[in-house]
Structures are given as structure tokens and as C-alpha cells.
PDB file of N, CA and C in Angstrom:
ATOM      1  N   UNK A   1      68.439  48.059 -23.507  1.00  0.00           N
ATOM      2  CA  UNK A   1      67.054  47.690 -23.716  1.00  0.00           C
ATOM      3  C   UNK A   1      66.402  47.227 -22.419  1.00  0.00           C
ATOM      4  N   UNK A   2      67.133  46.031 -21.546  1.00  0.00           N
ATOM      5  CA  UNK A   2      66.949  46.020 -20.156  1.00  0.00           C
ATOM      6  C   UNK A   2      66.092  47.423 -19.609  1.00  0.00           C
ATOM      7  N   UNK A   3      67.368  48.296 -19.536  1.00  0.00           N
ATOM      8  CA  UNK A   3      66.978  49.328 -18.291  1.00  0.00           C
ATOM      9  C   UNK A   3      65.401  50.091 -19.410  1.00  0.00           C
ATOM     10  N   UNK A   4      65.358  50.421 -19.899  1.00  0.00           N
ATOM     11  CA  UNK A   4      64.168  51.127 -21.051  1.00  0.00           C
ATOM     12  C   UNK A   4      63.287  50.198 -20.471  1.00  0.00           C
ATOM     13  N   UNK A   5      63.023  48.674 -20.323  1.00  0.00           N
ATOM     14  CA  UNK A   5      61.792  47.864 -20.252  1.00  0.00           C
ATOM     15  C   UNK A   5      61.760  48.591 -18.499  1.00  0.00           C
ATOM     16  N   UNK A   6      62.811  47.960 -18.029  1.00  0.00           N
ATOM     17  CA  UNK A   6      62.454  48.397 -16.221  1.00  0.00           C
ATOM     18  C   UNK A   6      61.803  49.686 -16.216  1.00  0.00           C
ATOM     19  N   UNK A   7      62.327  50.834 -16.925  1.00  0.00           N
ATOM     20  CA  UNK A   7      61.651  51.914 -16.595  1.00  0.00           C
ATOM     21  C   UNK A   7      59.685  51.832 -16.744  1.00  0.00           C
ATOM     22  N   UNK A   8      59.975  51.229 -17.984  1.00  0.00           N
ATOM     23  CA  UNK A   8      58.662  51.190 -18.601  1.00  0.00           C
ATOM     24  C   UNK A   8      57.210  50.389 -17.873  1.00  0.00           C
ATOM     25  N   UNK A   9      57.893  49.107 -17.031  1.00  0.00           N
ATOM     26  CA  UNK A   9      57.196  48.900 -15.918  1.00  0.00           C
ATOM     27  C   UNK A   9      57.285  49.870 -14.939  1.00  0.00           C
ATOM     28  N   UNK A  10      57.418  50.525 -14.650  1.00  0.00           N
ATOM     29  CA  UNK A  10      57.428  51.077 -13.167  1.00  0.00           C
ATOM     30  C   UNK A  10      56.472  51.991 -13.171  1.00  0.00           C
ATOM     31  N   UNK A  11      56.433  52.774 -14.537  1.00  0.00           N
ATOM     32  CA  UNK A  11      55.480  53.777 -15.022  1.00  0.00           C
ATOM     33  C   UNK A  11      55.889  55.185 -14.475  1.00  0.00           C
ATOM     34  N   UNK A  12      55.406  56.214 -14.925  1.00  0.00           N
ATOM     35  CA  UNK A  12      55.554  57.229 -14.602  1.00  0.00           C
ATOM     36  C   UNK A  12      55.683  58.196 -13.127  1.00  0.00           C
ATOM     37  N   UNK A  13      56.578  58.888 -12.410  1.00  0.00           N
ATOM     38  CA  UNK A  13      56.378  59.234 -10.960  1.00  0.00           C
ATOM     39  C   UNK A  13      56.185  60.289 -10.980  1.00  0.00           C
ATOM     40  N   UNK A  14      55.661  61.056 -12.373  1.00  0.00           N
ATOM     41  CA  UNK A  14      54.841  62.644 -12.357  1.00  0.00           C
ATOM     42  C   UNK A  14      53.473  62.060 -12.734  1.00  0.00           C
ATOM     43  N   UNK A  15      53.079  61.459 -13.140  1.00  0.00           N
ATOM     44  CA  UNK A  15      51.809  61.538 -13.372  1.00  0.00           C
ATOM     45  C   UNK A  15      51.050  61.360 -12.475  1.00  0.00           C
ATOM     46  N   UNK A  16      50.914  60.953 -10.846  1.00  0.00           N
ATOM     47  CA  UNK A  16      50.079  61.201 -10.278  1.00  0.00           C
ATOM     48  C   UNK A  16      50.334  62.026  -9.462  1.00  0.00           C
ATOM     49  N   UNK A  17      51.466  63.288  -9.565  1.00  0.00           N
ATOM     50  CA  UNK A  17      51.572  64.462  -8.860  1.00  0.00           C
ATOM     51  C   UNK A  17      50.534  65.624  -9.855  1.00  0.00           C
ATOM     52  N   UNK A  18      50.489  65.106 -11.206  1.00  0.00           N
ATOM     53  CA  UNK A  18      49.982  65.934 -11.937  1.00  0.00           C
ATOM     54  C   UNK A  18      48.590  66.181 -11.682  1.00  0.00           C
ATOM     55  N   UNK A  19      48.179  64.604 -11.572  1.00  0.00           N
ATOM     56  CA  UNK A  19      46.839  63.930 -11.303  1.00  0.00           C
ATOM     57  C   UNK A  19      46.002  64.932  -9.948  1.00  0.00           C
ATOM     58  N   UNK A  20      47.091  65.123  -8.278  1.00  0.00           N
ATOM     59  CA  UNK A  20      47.139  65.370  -7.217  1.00  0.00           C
ATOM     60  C   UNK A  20      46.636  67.099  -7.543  1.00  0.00           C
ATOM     61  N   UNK A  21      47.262  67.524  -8.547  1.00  0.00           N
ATOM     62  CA  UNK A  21      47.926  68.834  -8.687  1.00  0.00           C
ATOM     63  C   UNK A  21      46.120  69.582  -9.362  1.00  0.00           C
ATOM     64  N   UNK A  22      46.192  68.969 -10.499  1.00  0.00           N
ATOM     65  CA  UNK A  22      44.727  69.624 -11.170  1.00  0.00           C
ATOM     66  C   UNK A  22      43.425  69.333 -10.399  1.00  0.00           C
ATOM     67  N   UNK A  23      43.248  67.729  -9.675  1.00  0.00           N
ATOM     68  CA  UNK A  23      42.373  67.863  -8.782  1.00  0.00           C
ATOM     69  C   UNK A  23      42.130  69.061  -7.414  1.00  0.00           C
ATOM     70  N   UNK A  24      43.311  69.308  -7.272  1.00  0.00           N
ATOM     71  CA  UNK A  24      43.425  70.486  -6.058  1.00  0.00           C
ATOM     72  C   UNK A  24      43.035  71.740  -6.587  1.00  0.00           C
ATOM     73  N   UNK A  25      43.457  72.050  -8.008  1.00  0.00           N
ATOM     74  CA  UNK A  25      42.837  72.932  -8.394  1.00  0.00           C
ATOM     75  C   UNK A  25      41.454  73.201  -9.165  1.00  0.00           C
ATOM     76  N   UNK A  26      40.792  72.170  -9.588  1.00  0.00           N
ATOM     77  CA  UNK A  26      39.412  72.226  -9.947  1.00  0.00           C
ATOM     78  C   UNK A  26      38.817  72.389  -8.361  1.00  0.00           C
ATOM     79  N   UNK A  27      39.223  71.821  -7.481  1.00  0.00           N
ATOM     80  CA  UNK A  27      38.319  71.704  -6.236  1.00  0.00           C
ATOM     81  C   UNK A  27      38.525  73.221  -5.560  1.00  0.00           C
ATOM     82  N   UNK A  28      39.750  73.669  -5.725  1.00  0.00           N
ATOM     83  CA  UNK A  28      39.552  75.291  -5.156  1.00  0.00           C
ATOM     84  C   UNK A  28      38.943  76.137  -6.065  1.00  0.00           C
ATOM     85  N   UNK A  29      38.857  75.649  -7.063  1.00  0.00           N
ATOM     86  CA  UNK A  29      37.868  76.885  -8.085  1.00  0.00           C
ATOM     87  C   UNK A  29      36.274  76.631  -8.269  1.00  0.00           C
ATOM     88  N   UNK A  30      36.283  75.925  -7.348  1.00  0.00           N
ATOM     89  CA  UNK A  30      34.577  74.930  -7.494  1.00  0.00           C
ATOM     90  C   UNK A  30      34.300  75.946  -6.226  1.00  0.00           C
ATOM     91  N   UNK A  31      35.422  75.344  -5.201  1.00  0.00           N
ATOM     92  CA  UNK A  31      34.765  76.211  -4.109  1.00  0.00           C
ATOM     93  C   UNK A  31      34.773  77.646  -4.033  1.00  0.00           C
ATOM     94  N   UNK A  32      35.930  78.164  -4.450  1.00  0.00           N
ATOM     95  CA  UNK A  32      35.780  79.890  -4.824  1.00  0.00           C
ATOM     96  C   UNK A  32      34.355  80.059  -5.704  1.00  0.00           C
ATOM     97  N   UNK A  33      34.200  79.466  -6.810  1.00  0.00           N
ATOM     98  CA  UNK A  33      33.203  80.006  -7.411  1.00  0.00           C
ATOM     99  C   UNK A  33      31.346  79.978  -6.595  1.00  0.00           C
ATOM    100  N   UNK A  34      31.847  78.749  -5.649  1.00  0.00           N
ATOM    101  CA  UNK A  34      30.583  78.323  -4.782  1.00  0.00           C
ATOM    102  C   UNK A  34      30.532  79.566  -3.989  1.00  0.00           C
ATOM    103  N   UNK A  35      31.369  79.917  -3.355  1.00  0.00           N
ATOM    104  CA  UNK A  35      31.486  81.269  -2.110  1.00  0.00           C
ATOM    105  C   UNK A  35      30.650  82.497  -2.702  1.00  0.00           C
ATOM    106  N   UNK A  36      31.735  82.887  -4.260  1.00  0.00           N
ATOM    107  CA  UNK A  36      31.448  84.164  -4.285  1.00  0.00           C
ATOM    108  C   UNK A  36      29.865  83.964  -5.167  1.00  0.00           C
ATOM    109  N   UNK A  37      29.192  83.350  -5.234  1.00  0.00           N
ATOM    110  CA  UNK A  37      27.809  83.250  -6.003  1.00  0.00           C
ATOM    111  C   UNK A  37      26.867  83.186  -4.779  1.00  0.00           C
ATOM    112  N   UNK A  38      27.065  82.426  -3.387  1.00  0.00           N
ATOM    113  CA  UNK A  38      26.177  82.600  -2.547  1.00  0.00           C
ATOM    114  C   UNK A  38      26.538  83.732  -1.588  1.00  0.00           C
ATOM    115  N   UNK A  39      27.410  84.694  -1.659  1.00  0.00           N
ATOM    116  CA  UNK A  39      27.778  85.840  -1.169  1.00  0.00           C
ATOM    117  C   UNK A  39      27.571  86.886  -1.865  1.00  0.00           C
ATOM    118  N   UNK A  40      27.019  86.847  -3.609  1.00  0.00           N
ATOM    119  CA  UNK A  40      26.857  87.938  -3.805  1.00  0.00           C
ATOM    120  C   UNK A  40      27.859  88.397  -4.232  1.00  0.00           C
ATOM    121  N   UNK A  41      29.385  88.454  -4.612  1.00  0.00           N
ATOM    122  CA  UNK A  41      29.899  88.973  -4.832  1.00  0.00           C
ATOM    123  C   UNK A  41      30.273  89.727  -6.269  1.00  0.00           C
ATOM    124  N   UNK A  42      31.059  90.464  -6.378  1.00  0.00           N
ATOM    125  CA  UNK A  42      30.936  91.919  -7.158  1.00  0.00           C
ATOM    126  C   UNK A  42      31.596  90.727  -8.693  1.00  0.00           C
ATOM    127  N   UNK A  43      32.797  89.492  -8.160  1.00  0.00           N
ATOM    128  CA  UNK A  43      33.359  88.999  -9.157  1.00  0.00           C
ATOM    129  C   UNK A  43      32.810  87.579  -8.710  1.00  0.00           C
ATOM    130  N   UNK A  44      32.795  86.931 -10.291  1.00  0.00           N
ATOM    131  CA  UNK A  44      32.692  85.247 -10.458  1.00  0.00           C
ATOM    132  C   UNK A  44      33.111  84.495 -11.458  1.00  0.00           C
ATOM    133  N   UNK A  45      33.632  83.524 -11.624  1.00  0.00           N
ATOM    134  CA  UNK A  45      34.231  83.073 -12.811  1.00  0.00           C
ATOM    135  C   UNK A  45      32.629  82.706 -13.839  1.00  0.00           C
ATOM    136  N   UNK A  46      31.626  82.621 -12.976  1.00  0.00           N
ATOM    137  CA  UNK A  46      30.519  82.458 -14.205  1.00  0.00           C
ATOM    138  C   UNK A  46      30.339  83.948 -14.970  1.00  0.00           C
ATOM    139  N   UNK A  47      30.845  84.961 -13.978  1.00  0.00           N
ATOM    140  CA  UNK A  47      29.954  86.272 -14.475  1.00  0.00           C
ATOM    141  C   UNK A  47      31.392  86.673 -15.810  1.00  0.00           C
ATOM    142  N   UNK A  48      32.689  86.377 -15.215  1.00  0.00           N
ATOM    143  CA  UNK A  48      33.449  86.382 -16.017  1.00  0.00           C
ATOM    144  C   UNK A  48      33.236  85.531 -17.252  1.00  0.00           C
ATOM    145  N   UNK A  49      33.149  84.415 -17.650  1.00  0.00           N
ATOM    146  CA  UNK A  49      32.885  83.979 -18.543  1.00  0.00           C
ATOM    147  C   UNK A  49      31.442  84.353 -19.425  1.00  0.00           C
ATOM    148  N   UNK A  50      30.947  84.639 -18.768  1.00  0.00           N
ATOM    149  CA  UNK A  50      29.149  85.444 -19.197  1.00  0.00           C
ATOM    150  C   UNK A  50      30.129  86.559 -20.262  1.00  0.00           C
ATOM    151  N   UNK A  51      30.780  87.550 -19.578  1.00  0.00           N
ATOM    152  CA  UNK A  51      30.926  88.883 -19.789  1.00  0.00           C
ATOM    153  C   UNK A  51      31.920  88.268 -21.415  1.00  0.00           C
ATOM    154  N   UNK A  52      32.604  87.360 -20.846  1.00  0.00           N
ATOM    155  CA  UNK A  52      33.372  87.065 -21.964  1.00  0.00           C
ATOM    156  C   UNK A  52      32.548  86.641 -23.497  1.00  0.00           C
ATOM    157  N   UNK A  53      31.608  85.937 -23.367  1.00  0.00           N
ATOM    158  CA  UNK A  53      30.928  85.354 -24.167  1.00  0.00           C
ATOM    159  C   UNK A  53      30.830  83.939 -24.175  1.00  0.00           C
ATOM    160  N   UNK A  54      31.743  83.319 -23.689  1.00  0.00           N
ATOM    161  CA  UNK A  54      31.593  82.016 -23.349  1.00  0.00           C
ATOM    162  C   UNK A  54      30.569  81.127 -23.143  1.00  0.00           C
ATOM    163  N   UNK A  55      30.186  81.080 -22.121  1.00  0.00           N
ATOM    164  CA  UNK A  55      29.141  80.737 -21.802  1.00  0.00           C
ATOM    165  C   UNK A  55      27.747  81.326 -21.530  1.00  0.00           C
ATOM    166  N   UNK A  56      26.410  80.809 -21.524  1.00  0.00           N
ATOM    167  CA  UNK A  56      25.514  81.611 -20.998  1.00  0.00           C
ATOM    168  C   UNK A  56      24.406  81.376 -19.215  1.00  0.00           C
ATOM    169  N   UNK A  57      25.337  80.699 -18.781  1.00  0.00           N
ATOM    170  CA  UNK A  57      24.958  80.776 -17.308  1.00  0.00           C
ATOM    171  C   UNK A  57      24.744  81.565 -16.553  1.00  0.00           C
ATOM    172  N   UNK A  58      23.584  81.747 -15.769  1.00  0.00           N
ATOM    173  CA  UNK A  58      22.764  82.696 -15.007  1.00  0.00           C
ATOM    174  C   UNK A  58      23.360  82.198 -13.608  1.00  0.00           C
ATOM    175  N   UNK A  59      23.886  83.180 -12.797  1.00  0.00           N
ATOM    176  CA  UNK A  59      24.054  82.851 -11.441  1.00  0.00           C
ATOM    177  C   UNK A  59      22.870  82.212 -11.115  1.00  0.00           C
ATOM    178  N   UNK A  60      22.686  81.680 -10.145  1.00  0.00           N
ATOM    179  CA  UNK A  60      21.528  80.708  -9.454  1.00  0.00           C
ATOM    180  C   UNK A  60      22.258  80.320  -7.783  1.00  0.00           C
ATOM    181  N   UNK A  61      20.860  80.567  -6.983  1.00  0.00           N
ATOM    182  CA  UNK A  61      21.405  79.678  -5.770  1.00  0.00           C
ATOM    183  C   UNK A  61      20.873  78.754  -5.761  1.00  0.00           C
ATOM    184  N   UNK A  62      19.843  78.322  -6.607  1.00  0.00           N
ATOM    185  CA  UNK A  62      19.130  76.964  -6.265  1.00  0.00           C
ATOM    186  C   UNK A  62      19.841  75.773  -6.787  1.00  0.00           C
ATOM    187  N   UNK A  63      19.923  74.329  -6.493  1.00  0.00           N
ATOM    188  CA  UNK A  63      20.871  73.425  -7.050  1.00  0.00           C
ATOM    189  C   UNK A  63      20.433  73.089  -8.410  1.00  0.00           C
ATOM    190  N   UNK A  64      19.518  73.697  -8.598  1.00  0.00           N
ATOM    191  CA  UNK A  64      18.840  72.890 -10.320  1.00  0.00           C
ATOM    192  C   UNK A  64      18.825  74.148 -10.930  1.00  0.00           C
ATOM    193  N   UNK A  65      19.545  74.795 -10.998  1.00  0.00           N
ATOM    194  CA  UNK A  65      19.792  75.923 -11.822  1.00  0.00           C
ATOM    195  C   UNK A  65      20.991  76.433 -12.275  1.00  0.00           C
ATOM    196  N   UNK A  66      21.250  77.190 -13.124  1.00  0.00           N
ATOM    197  CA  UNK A  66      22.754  77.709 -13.332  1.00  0.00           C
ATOM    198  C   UNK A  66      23.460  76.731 -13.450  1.00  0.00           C
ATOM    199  N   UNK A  67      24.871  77.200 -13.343  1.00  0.00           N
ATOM    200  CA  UNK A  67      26.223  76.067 -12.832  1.00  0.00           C
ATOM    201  C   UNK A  67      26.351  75.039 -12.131  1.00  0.00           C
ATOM    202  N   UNK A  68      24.989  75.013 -11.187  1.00  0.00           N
ATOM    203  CA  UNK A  68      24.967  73.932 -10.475  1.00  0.00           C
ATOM    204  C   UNK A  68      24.522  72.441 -10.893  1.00  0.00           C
ATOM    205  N   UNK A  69      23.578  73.194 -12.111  1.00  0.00           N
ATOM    206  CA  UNK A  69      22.884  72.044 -12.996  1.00  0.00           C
ATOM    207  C   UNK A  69      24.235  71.229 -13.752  1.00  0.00           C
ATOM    208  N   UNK A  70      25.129  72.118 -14.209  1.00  0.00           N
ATOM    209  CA  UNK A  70      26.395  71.316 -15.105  1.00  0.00           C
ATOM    210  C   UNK A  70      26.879  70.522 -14.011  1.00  0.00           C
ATOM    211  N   UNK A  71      27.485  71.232 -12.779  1.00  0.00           N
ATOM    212  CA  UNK A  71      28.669  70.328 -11.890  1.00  0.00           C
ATOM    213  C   UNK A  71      27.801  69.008 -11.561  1.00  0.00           C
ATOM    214  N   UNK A  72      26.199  69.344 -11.428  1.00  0.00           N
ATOM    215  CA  UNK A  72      25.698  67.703 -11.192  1.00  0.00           C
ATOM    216  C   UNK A  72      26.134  66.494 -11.826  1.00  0.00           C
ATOM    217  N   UNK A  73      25.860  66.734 -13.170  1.00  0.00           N
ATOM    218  CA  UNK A  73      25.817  66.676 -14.292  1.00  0.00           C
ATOM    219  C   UNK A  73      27.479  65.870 -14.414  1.00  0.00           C
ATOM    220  N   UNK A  74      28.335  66.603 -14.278  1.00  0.00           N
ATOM    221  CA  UNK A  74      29.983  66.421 -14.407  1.00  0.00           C
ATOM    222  C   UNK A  74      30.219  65.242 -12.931  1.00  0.00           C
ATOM    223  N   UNK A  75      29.715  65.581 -11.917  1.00  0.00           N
ATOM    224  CA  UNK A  75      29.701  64.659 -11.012  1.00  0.00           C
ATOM    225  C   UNK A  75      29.252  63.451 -10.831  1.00  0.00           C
ATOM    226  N   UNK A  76      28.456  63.525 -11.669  1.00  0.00           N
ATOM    227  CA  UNK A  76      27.494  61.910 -12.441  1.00  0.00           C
ATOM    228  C   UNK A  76      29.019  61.678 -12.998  1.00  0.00           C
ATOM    229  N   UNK A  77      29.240  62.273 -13.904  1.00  0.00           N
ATOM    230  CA  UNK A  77      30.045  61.329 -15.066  1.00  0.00           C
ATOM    231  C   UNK A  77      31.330  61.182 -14.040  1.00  0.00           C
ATOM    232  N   UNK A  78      31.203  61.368 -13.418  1.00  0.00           N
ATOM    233  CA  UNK A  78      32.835  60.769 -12.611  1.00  0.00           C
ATOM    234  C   UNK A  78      32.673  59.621 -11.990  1.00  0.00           C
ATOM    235  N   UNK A  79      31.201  59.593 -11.459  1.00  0.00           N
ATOM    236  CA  UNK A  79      30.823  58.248 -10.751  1.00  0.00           C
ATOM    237  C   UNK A  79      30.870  57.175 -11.724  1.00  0.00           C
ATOM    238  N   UNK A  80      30.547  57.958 -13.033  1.00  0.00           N
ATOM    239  CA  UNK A  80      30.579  56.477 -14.062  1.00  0.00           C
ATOM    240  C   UNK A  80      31.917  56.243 -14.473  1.00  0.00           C
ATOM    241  N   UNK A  81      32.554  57.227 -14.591  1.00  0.00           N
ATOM    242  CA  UNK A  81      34.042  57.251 -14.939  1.00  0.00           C
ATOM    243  C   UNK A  81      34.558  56.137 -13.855  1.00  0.00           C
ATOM    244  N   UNK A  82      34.587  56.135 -12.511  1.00  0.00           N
ATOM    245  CA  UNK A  82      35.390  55.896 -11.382  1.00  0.00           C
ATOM    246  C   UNK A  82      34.647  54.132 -11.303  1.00  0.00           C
ATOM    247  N   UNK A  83      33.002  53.683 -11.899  1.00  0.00           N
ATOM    248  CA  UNK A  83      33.100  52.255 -11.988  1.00  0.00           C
ATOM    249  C   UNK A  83      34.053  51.309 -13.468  1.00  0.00           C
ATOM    250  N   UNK A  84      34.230  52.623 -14.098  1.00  0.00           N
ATOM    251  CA  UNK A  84      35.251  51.374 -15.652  1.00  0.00           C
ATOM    252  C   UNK A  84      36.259  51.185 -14.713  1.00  0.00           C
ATOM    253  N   UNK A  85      36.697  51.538 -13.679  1.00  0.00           N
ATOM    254  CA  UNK A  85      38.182  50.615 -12.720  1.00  0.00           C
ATOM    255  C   UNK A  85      37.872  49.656 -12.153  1.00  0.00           C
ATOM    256  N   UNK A  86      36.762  49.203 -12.382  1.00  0.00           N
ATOM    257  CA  UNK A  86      36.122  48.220 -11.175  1.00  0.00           C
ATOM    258  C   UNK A  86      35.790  46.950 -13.121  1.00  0.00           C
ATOM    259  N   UNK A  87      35.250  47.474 -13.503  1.00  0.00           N
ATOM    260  CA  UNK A  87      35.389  46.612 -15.081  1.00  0.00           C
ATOM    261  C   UNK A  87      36.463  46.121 -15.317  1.00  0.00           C
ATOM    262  N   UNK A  88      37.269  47.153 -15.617  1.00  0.00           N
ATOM    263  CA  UNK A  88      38.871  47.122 -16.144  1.00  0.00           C
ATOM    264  C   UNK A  88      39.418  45.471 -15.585  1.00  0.00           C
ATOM    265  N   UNK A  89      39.516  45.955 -13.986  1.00  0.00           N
ATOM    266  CA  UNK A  89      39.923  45.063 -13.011  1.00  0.00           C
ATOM    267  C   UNK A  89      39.311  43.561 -12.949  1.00  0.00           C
ATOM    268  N   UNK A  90      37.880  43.237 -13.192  1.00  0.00           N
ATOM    269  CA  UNK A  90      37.386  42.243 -12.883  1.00  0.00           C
ATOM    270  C   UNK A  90      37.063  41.176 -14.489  1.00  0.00           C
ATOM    271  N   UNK A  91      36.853  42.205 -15.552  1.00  0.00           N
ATOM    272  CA  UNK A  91      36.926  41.331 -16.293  1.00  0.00           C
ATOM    273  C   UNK A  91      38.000  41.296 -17.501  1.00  0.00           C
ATOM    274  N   UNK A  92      38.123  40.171 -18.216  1.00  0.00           N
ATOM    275  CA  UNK A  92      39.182  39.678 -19.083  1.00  0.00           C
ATOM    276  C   UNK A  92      39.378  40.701 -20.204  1.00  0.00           C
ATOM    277  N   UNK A  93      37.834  40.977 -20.896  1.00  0.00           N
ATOM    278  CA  UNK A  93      37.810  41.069 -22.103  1.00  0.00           C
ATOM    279  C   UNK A  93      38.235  42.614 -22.015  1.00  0.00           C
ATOM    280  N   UNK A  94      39.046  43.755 -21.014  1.00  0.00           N
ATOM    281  CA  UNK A  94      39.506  45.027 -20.653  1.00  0.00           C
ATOM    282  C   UNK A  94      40.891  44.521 -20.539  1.00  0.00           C
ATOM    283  N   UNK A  95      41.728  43.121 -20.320  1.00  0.00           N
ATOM    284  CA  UNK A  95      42.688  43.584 -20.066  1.00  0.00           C
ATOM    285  C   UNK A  95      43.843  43.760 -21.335  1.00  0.00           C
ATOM    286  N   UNK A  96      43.515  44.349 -22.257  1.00  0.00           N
ATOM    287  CA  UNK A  96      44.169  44.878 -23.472  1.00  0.00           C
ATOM    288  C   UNK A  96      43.649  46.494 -23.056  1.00  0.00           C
ATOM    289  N   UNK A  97      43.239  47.098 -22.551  1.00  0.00           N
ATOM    290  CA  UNK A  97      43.065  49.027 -22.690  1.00  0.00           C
ATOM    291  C   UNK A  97      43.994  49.512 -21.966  1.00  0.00           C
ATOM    292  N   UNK A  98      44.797  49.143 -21.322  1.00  0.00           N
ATOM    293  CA  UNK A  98      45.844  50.009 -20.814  1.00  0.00           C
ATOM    294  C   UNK A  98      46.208  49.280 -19.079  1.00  0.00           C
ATOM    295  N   UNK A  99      47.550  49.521 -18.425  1.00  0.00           N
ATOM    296  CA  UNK A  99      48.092  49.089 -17.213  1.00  0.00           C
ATOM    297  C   UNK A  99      47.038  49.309 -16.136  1.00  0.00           C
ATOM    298  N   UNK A 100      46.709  48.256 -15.312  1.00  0.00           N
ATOM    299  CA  UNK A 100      46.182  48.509 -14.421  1.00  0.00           C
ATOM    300  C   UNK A 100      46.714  50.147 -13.453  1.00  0.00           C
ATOM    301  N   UNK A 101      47.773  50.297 -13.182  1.00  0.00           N
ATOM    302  CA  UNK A 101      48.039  51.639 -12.498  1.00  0.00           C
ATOM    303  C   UNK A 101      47.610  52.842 -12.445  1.00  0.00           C
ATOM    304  N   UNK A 102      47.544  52.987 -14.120  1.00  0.00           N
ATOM    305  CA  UNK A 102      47.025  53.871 -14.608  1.00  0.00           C
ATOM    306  C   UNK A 102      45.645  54.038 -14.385  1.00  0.00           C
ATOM    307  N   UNK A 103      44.830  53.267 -14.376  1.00  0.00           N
ATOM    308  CA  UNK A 103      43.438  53.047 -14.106  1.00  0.00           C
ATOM    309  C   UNK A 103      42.982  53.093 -12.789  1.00  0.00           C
ATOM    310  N   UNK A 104      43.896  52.819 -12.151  1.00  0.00           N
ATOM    311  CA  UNK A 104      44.109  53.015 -10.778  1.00  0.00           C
ATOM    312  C   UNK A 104      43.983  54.443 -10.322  1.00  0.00           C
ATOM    313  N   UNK A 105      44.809  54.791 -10.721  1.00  0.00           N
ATOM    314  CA  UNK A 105      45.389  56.296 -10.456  1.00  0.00           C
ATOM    315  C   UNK A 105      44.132  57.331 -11.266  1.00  0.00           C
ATOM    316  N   UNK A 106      43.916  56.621 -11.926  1.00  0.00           N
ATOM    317  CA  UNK A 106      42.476  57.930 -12.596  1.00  0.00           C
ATOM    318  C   UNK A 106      41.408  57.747 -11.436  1.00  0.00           C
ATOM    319  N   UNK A 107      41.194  55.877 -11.076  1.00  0.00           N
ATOM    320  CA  UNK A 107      40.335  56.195 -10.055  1.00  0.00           C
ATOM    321  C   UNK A 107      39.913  56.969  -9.111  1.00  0.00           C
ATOM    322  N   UNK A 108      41.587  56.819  -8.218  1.00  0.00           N
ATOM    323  CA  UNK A 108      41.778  57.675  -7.054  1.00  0.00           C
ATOM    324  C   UNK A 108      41.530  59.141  -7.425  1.00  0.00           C
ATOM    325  N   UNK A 109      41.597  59.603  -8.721  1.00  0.00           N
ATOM    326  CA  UNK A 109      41.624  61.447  -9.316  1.00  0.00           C
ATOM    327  C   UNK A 109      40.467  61.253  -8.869  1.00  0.00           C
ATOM    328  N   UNK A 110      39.434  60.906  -9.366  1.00  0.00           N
ATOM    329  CA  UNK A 110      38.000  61.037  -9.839  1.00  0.00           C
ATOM    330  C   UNK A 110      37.160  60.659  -8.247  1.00  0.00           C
TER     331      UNK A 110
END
């Protein structure tokens, strides 16, 4: 029971490779999709998803248009996401939602 509690403090040593891992890849598909939309190109994950039915986003180069309007949009909510660590941390009535580390570690994602 000992060793189970020790583990259990220490917390997990994949979860912020995982954390490392999907941020690297939203950020190369942000930027691939940024390239091939202001280049014109023949493929895009918007035009792919268009074709699919998915979604209905219009390429756009302007920032208030298209896809660009969502990632704003998604980039807001991270800024709000990234102050509940700064809550979490400073006041009482958060410290029942979960280990500081963890909160930590979403910070640093976001």
C-alpha cells in the first residue's frame, strides 16, 4: 500500500510527454494548413473537410474570415483556460479540483 501511495504522489511520467506530443502536433497542422491556404494550394485540410462534409468553411486570407475566425476564437479560450492555474493556485476554495501538477502541466500545454 506504501509503494501504490508513493507512486500516486509522484503522478504520472507520460502525461506530459503526451501533453508535449499533441501540442507539437496541433501546431504543425495549424501551420501546414496556414501555408497551403495563403499559397493557394491544390490540397487543404479545410478543403478536405469541406469536400468531406464536415464542415462548411470557406478558405479566406483575411483574419476575420474562414478558419481564421475559429482559431481566434480557440485561442481566446486558451488564454482563459491558462488563467484557472493562476485561480487554482491562489485561492482556497479550488483546492479540492485536482493536484496542483496537473494544472500545472495543462498550463504549460496551453
Amino acid at each position: 500500500m506504501r509503494q501504490h501511495n508513493k507512486l500516486a504522489a509522484e503522478g504520472s511520467k507520460v502525461f506530459p510527454f503526451i501533453l508535449v506530443a499533441m501540442g507539437t502536433a496541433i501546431i504543425v497542422l495549424i501551420m501546414m494548413e496556414s501555408y497551403f491556404q495563403m499559397t493557394d494550394q491544390p490540397f487543404s485540410f479545410v478543403k478536405m473537410l469541406n469536400k468531406e462534409g464536415l464542415t462548411s468553411y470557406k478558405e479566406a486570407k483575411e483574419p476575420n474570415h474562414g478558419i481564421w475566425h475559429l482559431m481566434g476564437w480557440i485561442g481566446s479560450g486558451c488564454f482563459v483556460l491558462m488563467m484557472f492555474y493562476s485561480l487554482r493556485k491562489h485561492f482556497r476554495f479550488m483546492t479540492d479540483v485536482g493536484p496542483i501538477r496537473y494544472w500545472l502541466d495543462g498550463h504549460m500545454f496551453l
